[in-house]
PDB file of N, CA and C in Angstrom:
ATOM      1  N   UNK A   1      29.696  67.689 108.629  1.00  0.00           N
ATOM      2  CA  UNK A   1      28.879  68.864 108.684  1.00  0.00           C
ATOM      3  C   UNK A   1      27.428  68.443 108.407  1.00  0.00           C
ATOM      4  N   UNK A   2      26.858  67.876 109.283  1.00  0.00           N
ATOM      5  CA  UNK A   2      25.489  67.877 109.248  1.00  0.00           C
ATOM      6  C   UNK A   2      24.367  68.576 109.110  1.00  0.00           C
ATOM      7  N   UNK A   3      24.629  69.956 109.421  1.00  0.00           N
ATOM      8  CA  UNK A   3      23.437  71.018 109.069  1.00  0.00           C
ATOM      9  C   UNK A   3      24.357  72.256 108.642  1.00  0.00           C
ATOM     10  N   UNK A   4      23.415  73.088 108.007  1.00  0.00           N
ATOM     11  CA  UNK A   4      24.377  73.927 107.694  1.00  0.00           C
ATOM     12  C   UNK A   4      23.352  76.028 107.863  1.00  0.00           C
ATOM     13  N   UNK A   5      23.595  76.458 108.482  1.00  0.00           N
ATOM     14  CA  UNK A   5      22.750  78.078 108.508  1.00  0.00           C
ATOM     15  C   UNK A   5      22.949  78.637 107.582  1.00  0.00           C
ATOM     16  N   UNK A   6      22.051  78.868 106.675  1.00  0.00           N
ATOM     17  CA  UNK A   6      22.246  80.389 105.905  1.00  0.00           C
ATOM     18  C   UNK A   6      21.992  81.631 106.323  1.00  0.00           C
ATOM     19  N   UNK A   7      22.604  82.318 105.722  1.00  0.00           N
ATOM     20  CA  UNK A   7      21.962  83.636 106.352  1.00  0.00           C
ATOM     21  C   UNK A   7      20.978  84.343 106.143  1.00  0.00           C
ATOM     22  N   UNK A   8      19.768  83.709 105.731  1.00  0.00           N
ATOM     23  CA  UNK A   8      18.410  84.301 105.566  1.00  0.00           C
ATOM     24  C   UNK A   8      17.676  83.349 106.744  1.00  0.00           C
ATOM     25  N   UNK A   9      18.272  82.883 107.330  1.00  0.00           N
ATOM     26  CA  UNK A   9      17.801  81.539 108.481  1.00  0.00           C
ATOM     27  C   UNK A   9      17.293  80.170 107.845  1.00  0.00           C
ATOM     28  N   UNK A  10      17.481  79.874 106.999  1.00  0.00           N
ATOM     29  CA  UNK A  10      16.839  78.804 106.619  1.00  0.00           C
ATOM     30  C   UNK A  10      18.161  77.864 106.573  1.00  0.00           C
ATOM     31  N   UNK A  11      18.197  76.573 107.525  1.00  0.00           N
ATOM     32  CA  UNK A  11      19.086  75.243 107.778  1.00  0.00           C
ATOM     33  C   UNK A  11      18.896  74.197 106.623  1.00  0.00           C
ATOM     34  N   UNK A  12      20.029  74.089 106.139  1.00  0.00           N
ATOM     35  CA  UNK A  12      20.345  72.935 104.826  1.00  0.00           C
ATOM     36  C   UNK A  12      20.794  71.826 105.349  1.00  0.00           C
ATOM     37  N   UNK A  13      19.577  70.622 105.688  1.00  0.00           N
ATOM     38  CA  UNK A  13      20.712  69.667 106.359  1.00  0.00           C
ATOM     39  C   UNK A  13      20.856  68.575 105.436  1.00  0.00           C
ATOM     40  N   UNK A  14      22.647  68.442 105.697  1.00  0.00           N
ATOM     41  CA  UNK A  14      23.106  67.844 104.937  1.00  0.00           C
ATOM     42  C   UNK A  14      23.516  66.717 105.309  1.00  0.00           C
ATOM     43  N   UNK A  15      22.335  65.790 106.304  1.00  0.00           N
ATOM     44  CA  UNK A  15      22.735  64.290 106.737  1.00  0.00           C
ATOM     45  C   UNK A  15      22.447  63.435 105.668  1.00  0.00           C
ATOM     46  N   UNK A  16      21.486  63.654 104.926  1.00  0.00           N
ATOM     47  CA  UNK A  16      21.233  62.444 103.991  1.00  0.00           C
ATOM     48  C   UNK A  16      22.051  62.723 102.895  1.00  0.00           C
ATOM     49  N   UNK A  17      22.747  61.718 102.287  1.00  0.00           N
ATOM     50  CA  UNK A  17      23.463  61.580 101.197  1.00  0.00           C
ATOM     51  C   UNK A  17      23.102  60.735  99.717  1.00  0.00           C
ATOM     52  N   UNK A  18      23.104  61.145  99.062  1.00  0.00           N
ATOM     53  CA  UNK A  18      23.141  62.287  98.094  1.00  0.00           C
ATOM     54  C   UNK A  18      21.860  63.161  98.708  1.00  0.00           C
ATOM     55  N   UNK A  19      22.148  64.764  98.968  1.00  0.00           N
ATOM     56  CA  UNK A  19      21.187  65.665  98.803  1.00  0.00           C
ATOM     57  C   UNK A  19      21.210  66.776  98.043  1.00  0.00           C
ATOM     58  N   UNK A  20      19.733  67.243  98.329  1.00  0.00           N
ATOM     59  CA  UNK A  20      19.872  68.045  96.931  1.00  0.00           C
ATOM     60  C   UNK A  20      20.556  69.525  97.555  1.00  0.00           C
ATOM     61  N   UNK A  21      20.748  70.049  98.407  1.00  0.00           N
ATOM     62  CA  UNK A  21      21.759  71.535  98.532  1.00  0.00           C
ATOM     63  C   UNK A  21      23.021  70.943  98.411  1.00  0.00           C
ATOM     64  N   UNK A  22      23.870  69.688  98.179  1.00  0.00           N
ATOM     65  CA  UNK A  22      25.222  69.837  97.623  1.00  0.00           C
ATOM     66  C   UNK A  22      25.591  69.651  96.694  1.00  0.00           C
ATOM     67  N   UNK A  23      26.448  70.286  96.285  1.00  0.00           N
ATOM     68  CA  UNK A  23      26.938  69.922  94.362  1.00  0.00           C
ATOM     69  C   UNK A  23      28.772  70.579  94.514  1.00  0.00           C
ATOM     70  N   UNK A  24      29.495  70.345  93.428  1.00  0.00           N
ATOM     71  CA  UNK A  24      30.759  69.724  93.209  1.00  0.00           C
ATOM     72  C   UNK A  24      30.980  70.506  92.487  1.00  0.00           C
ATOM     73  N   UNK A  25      32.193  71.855  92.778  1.00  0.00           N
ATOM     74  CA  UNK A  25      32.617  72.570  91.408  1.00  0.00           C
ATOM     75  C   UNK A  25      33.957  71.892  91.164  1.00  0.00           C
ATOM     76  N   UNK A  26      34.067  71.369  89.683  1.00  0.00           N
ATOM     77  CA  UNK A  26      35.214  71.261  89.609  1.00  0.00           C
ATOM     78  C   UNK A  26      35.842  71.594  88.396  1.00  0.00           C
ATOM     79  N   UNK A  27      37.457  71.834  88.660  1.00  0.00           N
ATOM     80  CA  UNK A  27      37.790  72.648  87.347  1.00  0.00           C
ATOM     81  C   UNK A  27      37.828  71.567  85.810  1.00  0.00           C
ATOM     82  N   UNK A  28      38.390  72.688  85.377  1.00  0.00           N
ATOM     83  CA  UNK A  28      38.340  71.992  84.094  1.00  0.00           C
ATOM     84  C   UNK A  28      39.476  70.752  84.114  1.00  0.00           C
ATOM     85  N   UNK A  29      40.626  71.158  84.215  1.00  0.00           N
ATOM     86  CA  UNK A  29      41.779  70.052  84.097  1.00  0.00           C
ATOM     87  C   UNK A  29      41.254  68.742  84.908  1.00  0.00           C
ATOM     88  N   UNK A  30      40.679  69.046  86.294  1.00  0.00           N
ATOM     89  CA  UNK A  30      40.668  68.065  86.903  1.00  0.00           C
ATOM     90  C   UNK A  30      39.585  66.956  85.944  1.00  0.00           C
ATOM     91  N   UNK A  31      38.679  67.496  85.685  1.00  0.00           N
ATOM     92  CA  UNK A  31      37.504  66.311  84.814  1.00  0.00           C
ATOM     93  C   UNK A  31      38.180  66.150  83.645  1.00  0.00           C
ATOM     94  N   UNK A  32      39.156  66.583  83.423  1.00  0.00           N
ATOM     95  CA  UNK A  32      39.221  66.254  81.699  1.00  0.00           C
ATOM     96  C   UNK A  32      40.176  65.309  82.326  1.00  0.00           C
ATOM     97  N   UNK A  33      41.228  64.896  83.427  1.00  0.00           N
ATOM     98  CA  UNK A  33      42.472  64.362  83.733  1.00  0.00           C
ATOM     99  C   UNK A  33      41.418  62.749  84.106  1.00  0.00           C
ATOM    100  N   UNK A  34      40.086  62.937  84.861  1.00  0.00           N
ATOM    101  CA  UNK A  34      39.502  62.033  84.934  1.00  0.00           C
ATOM    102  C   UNK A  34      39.039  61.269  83.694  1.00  0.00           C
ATOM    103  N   UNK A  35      38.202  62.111  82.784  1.00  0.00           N
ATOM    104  CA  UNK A  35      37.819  61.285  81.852  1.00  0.00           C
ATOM    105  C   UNK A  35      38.889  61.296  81.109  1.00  0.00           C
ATOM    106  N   UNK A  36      40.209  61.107  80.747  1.00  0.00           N
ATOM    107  CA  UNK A  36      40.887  60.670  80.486  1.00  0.00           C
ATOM    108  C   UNK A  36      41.844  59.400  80.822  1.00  0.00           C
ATOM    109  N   UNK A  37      41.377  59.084  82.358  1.00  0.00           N
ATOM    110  CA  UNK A  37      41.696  57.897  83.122  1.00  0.00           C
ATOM    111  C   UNK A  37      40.514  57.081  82.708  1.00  0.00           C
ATOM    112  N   UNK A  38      39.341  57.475  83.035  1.00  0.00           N
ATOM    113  CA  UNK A  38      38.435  56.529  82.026  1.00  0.00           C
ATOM    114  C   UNK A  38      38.568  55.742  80.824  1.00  0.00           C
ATOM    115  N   UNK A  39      38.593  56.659  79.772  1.00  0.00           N
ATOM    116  CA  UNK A  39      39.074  56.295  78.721  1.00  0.00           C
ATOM    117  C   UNK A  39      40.681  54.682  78.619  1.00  0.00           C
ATOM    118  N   UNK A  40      41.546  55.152  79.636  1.00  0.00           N
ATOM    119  CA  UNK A  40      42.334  53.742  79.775  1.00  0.00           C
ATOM    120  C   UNK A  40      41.253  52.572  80.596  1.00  0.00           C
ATOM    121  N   UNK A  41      40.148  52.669  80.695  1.00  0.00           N
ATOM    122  CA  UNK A  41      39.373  51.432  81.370  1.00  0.00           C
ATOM    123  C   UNK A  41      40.104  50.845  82.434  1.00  0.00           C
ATOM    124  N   UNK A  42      40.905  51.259  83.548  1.00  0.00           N
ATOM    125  CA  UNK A  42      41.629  50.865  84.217  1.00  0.00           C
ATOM    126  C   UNK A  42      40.514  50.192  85.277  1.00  0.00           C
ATOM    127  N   UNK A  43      39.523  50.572  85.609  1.00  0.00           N
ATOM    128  CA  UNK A  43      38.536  50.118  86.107  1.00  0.00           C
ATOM    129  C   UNK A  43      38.747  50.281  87.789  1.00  0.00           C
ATOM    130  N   UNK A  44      39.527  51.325  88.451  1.00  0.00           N
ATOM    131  CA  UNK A  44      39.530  51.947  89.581  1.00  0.00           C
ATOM    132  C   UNK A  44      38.230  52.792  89.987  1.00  0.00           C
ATOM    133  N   UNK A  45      37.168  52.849  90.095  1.00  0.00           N
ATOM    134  CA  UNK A  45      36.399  53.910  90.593  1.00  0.00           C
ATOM    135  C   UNK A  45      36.664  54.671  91.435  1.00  0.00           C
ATOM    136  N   UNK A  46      37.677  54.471  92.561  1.00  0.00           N
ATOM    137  CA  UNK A  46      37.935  55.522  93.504  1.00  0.00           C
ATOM    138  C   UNK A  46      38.911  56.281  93.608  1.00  0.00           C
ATOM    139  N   UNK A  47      40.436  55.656  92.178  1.00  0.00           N
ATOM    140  CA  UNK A  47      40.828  56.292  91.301  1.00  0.00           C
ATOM    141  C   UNK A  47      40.345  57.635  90.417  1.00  0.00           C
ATOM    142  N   UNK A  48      39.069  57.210  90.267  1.00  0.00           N
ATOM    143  CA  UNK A  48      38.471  57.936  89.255  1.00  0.00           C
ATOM    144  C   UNK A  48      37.799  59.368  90.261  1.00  0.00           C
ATOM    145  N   UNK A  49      37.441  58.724  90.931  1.00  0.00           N
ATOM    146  CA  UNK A  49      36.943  60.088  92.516  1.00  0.00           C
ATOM    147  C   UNK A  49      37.601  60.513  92.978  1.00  0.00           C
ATOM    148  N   UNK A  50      39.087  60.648  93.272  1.00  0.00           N
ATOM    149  CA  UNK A  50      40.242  60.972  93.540  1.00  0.00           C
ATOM    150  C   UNK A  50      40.717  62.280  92.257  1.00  0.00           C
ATOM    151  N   UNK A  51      40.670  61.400  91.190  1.00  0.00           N
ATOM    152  CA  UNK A  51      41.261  62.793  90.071  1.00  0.00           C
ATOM    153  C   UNK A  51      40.044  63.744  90.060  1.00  0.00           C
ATOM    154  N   UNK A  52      38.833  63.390  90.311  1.00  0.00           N
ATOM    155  CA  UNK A  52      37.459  64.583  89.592  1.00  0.00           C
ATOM    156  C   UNK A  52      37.637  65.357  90.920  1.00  0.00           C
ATOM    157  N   UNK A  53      37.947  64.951  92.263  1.00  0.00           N
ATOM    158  CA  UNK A  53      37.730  65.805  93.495  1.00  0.00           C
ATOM    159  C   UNK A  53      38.691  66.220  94.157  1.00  0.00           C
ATOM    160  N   UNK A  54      40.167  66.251  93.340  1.00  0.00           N
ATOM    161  CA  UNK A  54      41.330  66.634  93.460  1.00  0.00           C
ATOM    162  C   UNK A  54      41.184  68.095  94.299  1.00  0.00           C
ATOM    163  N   UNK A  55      41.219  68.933  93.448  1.00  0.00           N
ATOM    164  CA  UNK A  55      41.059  70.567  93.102  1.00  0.00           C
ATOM    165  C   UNK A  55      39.443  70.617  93.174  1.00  0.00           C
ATOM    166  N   UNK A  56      38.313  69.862  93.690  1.00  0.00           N
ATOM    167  CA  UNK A  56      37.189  70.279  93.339  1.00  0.00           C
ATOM    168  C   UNK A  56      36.475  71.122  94.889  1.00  0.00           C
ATOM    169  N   UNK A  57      35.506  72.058  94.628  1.00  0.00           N
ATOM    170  CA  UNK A  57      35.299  72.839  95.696  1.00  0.00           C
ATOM    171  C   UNK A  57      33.808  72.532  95.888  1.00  0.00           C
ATOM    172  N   UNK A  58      33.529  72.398  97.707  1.00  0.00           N
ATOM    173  CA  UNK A  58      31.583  72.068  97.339  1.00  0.00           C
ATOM    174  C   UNK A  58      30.975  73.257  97.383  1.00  0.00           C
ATOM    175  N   UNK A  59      30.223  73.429  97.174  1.00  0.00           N
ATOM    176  CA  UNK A  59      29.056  74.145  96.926  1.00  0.00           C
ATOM    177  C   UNK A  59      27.796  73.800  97.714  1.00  0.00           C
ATOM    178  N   UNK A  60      27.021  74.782  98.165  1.00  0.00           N
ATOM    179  CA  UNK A  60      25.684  74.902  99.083  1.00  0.00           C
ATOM    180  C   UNK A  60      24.931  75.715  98.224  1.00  0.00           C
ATOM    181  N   UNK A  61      23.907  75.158  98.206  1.00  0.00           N
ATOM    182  CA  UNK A  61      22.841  76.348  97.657  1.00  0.00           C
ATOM    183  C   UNK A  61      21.211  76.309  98.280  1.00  0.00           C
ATOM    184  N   UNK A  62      21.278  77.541  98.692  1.00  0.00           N
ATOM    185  CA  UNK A  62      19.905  77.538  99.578  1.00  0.00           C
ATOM    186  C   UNK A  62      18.950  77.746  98.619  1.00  0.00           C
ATOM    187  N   UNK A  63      18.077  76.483  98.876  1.00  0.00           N
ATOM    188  CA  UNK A  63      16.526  76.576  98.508  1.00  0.00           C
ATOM    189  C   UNK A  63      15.739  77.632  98.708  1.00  0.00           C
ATOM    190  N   UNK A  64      15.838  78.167 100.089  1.00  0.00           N
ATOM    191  CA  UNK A  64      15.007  79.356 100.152  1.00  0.00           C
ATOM    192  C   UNK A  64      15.334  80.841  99.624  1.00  0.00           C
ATOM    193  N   UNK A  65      16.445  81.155  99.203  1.00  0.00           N
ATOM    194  CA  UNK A  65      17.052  82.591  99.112  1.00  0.00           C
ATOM    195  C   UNK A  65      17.768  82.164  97.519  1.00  0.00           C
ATOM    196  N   UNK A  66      18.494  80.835  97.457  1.00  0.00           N
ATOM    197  CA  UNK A  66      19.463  80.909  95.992  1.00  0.00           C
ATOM    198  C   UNK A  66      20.472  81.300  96.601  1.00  0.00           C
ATOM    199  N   UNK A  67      21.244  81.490  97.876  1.00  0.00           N
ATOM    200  CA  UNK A  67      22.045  82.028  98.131  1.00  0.00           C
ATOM    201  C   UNK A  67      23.369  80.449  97.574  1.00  0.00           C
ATOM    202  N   UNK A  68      24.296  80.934  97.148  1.00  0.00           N
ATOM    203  CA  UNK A  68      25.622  80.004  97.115  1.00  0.00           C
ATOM    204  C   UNK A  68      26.493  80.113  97.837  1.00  0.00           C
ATOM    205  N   UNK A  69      26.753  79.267  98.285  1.00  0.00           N
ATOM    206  CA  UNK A  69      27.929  79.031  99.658  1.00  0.00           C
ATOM    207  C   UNK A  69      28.994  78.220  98.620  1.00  0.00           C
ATOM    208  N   UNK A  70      30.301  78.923  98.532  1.00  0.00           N
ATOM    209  CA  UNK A  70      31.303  78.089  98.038  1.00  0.00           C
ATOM    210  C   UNK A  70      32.431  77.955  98.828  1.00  0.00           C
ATOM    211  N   UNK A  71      33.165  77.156  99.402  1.00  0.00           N
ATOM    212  CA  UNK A  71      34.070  75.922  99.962  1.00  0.00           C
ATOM    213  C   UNK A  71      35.381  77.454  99.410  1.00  0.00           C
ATOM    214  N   UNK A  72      36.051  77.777 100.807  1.00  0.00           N
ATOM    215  CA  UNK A  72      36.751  78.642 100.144  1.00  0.00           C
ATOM    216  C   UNK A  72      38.140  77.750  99.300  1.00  0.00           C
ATOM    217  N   UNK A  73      38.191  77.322  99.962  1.00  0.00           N
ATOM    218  CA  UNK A  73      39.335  76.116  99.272  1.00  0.00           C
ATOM    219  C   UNK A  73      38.783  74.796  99.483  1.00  0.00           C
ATOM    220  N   UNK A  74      39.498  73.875  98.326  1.00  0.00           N
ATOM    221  CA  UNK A  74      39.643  72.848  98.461  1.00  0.00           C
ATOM    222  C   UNK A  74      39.723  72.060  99.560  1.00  0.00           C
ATOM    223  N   UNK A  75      38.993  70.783 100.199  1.00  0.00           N
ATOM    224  CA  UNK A  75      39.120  70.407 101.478  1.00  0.00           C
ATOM    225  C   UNK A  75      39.006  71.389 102.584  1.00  0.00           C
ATOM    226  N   UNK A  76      38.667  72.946 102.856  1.00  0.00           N
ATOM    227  CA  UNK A  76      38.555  73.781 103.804  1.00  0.00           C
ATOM    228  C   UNK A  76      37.247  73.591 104.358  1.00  0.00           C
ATOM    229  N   UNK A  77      37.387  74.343 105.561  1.00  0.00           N
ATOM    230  CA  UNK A  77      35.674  73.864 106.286  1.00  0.00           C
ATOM    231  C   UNK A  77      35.125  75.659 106.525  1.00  0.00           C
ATOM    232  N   UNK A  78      36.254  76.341 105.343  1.00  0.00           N
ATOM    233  CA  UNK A  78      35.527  77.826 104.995  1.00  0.00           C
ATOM    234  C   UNK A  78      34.982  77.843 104.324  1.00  0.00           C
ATOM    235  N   UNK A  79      32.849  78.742 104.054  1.00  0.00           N
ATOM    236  CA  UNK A  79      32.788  78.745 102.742  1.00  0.00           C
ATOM    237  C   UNK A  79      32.758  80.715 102.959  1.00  0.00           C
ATOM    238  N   UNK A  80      32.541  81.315 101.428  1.00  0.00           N
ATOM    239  CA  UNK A  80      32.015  82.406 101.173  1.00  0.00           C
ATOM    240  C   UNK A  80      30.463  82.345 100.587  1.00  0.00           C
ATOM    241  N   UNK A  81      29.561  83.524 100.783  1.00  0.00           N
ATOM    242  CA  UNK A  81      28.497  83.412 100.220  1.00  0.00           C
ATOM    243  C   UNK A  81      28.171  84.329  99.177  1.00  0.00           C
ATOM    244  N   UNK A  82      27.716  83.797  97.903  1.00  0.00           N
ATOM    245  CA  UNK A  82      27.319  84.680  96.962  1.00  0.00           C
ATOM    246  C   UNK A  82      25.921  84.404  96.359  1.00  0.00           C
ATOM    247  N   UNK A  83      25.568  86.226  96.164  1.00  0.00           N
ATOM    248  CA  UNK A  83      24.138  86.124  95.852  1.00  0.00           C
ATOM    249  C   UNK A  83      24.049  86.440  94.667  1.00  0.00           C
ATOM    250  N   UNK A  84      22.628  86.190  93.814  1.00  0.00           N
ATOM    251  CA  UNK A  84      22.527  86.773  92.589  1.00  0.00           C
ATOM    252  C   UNK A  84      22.216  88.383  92.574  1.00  0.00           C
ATOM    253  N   UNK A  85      22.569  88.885  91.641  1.00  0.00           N
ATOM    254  CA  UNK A  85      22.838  90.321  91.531  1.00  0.00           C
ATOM    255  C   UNK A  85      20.959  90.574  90.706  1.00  0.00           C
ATOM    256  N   UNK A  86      20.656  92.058  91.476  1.00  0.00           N
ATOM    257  CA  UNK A  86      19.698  92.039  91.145  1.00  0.00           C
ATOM    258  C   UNK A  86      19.834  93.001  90.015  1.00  0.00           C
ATOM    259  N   UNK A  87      18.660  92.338  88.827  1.00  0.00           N
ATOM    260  CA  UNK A  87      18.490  92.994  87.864  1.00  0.00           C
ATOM    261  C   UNK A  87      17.822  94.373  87.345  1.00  0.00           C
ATOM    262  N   UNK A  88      18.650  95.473  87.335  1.00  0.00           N
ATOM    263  CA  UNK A  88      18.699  96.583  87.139  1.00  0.00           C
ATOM    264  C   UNK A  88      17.319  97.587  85.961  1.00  0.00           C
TER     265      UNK A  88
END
């Protein structure tokens, strides 16, 4: 997925890696199951990227609006979009 539309029109492209509109939700069990493989120093790193991105969902977030795009599932190429709620 190289570029990505929001719906205020503004394109997030996501060719260069690491960038800054993607980020990594992940649950709790899964990071604690990682840094707990850490902790044995087994010294796998892709072991270690495997348990943190198990269950983990990506995330988009537009620069121009704040809008969040979250990964409806795990590995899916659905997201949903959520906005911040305006303050009353």
């Amino acid at each position: 997925m190289p570029k990505f539309g929001c719906r205020c029109g503004f394109v997030l492209n996501l060719v260069p890696y690491p960038n800054q509109y993607e980020h990594l939700l992940v649950p709790d069990a899964s990071l604690e199951e990682a840094m707990m493989y850490l902790e044995t120093r087994e010294g796998d790193p892709d072991k270690f990227d495997d348990l943190l991105k198990a269950n983990a969902r990506q995330v988009l977030v537009c620069s121009n609006c704040g809008r969040l795009w979250v990964q409806e599932e795990a590995g899916g190429n659905s997201y949903r979009a959520y906005v911040k709620e305006q303050d009353e």
